[in-house]
N, C-alpha and C. Protein backbone atom coordinates (compact mmCIF):
# COMPACT_ATOMS: atom_id res chain seq x y z
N UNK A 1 18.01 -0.04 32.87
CA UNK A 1 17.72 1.21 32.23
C UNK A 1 16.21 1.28 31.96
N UNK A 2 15.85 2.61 32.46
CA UNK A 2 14.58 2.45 32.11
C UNK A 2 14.18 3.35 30.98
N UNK A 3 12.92 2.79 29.85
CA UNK A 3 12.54 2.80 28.49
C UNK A 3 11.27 3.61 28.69
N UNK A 4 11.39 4.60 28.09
CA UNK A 4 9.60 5.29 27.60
C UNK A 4 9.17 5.13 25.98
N UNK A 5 8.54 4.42 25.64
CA UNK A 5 7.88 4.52 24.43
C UNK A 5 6.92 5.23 24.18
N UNK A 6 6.67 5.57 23.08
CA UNK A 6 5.69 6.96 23.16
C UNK A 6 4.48 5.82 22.00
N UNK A 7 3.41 5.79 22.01
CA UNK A 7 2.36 5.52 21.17
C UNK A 7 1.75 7.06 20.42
N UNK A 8 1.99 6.99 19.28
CA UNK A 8 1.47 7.86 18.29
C UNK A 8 -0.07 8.01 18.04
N UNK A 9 -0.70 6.87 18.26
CA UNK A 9 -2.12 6.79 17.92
C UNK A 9 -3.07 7.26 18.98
N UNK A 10 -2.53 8.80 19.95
CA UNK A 10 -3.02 9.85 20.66
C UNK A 10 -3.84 8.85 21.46
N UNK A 11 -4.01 7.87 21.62
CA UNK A 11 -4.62 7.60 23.12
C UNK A 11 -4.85 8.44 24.26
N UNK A 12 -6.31 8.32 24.70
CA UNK A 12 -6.40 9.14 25.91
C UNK A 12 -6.00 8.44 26.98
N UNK A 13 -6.18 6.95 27.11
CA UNK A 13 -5.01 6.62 28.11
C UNK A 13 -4.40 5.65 27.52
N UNK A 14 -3.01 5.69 28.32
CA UNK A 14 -2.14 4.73 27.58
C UNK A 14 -2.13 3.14 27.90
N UNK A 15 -2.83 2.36 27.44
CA UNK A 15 -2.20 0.91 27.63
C UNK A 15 -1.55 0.37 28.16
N UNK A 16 -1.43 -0.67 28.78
CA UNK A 16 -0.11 -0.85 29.35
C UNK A 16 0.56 -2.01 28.52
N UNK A 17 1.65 -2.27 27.99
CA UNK A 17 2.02 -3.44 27.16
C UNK A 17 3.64 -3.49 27.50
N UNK A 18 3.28 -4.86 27.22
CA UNK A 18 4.89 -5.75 27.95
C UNK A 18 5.38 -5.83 26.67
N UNK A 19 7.18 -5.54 26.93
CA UNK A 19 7.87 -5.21 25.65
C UNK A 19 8.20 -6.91 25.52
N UNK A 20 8.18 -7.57 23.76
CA UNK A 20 8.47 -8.82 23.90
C UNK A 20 9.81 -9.08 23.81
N UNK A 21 10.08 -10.02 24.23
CA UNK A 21 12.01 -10.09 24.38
C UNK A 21 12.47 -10.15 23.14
N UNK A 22 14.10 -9.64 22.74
CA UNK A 22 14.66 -9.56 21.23
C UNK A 22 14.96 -11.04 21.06
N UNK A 23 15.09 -11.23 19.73
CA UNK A 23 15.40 -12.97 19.45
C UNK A 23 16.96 -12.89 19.53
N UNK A 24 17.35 -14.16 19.82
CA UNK A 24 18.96 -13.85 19.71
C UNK A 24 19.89 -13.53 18.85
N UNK A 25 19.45 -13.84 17.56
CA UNK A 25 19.93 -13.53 16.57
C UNK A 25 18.72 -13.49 15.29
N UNK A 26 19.55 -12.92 14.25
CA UNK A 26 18.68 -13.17 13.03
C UNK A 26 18.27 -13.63 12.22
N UNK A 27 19.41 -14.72 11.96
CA UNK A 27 19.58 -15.68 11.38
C UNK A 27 18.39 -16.89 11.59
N UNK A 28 17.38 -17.09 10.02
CA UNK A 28 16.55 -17.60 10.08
C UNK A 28 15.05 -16.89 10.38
N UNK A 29 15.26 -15.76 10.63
CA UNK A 29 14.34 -14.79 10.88
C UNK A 29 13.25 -14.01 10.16
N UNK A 30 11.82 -14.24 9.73
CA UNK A 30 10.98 -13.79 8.80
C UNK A 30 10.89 -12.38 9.19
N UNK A 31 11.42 -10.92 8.92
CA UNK A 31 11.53 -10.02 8.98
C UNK A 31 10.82 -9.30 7.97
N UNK A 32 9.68 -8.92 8.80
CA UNK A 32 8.43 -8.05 7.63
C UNK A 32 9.02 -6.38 7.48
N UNK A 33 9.16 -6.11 6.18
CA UNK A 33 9.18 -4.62 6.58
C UNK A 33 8.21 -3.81 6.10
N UNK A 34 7.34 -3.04 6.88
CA UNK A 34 6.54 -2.03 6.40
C UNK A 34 6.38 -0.78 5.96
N UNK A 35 6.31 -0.54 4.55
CA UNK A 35 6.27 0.77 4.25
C UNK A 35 5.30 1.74 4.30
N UNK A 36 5.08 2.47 5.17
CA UNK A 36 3.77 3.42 5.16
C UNK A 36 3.84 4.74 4.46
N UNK A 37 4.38 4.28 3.32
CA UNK A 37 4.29 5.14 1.85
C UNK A 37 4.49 6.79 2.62
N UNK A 38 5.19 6.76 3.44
CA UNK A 38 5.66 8.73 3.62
C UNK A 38 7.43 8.52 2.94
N UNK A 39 7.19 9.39 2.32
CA UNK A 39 8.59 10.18 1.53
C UNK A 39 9.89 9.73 2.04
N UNK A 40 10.77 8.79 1.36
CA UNK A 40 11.79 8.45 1.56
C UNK A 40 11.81 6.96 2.44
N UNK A 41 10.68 6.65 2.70
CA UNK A 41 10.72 5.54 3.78
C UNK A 41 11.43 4.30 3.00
N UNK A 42 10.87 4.00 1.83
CA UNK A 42 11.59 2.90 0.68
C UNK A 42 13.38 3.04 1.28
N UNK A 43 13.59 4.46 1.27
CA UNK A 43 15.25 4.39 1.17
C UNK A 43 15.60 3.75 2.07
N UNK A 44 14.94 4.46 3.06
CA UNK A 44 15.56 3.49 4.64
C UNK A 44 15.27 1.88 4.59
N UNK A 45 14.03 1.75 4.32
CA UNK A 45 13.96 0.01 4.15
C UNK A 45 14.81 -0.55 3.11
N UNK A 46 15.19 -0.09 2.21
CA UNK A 46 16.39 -0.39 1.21
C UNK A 46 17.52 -1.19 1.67
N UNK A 47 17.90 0.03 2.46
CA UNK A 47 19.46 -0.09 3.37
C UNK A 47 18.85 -1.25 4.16
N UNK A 48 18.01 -1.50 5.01
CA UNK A 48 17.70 -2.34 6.15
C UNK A 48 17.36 -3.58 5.95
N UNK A 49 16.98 -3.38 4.57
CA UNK A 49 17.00 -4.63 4.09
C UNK A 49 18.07 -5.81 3.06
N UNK A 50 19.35 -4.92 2.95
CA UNK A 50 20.62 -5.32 2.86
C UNK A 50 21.38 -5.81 3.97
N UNK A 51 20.92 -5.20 5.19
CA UNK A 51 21.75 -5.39 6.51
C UNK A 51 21.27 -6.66 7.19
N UNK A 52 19.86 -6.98 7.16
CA UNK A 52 19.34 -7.80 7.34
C UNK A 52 19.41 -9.27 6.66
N UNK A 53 19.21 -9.10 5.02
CA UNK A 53 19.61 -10.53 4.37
C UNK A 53 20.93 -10.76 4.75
N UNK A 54 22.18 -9.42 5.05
CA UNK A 54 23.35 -9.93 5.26
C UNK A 54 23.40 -10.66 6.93
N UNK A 55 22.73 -10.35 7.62
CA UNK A 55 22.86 -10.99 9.09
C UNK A 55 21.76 -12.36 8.82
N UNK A 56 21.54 -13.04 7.69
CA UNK A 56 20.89 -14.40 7.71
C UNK A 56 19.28 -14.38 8.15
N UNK A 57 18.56 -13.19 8.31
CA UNK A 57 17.31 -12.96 8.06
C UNK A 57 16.48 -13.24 6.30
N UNK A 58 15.20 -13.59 6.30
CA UNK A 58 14.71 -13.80 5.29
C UNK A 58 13.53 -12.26 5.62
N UNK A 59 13.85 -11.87 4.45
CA UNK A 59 13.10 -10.43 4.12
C UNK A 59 11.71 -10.59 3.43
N UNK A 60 10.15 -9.91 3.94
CA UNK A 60 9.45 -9.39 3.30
C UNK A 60 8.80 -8.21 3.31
N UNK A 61 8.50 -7.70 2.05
CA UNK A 61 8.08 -6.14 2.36
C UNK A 61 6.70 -6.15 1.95
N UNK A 62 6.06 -4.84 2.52
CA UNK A 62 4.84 -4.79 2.51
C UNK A 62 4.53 -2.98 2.37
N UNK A 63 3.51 -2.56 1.79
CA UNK A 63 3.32 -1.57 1.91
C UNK A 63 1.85 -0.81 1.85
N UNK A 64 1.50 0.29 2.90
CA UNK A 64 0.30 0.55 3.50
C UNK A 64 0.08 1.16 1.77
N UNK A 65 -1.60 1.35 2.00
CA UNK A 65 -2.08 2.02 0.84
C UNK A 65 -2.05 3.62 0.84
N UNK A 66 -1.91 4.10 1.99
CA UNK A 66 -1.93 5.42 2.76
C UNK A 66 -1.45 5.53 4.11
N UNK A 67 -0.38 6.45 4.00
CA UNK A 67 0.47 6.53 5.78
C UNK A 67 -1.12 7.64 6.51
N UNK A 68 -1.73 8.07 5.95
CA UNK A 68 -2.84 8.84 6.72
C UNK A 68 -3.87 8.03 7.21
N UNK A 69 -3.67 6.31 7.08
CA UNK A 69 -5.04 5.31 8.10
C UNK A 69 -3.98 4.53 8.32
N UNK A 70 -4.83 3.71 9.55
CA UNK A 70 -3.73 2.48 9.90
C UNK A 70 -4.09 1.84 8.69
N UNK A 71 -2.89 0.38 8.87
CA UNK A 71 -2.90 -0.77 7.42
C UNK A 71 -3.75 -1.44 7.57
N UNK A 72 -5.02 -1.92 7.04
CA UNK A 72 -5.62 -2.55 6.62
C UNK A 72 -5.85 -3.68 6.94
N UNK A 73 -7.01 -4.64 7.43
CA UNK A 73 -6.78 -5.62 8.62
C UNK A 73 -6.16 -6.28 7.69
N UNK A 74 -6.35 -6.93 6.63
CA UNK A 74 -6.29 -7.91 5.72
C UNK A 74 -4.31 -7.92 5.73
N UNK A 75 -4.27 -6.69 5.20
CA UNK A 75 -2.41 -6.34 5.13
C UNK A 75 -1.95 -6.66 6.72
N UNK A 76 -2.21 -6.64 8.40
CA UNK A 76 -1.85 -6.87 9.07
C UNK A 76 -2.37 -7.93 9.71
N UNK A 77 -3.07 -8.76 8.86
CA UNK A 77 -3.20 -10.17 9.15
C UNK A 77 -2.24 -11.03 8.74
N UNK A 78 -1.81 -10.72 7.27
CA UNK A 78 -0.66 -11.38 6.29
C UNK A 78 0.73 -11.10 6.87
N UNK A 79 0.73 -9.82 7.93
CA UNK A 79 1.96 -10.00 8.26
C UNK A 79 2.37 -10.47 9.64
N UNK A 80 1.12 -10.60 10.00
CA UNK A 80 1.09 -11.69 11.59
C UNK A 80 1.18 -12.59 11.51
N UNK A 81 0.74 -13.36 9.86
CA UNK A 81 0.86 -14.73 10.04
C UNK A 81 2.45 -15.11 8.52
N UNK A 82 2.92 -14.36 8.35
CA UNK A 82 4.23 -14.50 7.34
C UNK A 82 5.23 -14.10 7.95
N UNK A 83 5.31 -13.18 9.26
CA UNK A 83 6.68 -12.87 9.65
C UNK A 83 6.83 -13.15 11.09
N UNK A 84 8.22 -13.37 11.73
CA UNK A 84 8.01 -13.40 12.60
C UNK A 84 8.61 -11.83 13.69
N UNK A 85 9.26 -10.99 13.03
CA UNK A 85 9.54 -9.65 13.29
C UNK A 85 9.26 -8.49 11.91
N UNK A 86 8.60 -7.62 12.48
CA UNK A 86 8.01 -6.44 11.85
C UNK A 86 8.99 -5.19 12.23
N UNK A 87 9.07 -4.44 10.81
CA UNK A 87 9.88 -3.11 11.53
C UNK A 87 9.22 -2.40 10.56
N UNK A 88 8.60 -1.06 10.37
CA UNK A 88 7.91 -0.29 10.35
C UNK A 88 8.40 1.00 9.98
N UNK A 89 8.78 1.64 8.64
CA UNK A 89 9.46 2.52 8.48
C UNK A 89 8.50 4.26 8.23
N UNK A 90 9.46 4.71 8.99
CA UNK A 90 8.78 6.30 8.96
C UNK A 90 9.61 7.23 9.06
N UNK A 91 9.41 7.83 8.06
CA UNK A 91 10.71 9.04 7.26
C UNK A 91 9.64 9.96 6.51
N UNK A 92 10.61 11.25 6.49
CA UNK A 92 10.07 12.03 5.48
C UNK A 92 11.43 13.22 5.34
């Protein structure tokens, strides 16, 4: 099956990047979650982060100072080197 991902950050050309393979399971898994503070995003990481401690993942959350800039090198240094999967919530 073939996958289109869309990059948000309007690139005039697109990159090319290799998708990295899923881990097999979760169990044991440093699972960062990021909140980029738009409206309601907490809720969803809420839930996701119930589903997750229940599948044997270890949870941390993090949250941008403003969803209007990217996060902050410092904030996406800490989570390159504390997690080993990132999920990234965006709601409104």
């Amino acid at each position: 099956m073939t996958r289109i991902l869309l990059d948000p950050t309007s690139e005039r050309s697109v990159p090319h990047r290799e998708q990295l393979a899923r881990p097999a399971h979760l169990r044991g898994q440093v699972v960062g979650l990021l909140d980029i503070t738009k409206p309601r995003g907490d809720v969803f990481l809420d839930r996701l982060e119930q589903l997750l401690i229940g599948a044997g993942a270890k949870v941390l959350r993090y949250k941008k100072p403003t969803f209007t800039k990217p996060a902050p090198v410092d904030l996406r240094q800490q989570i390159a080197t504390q997690c080993t999967l990132v999920i990234e919530a965006l709601a409104d």
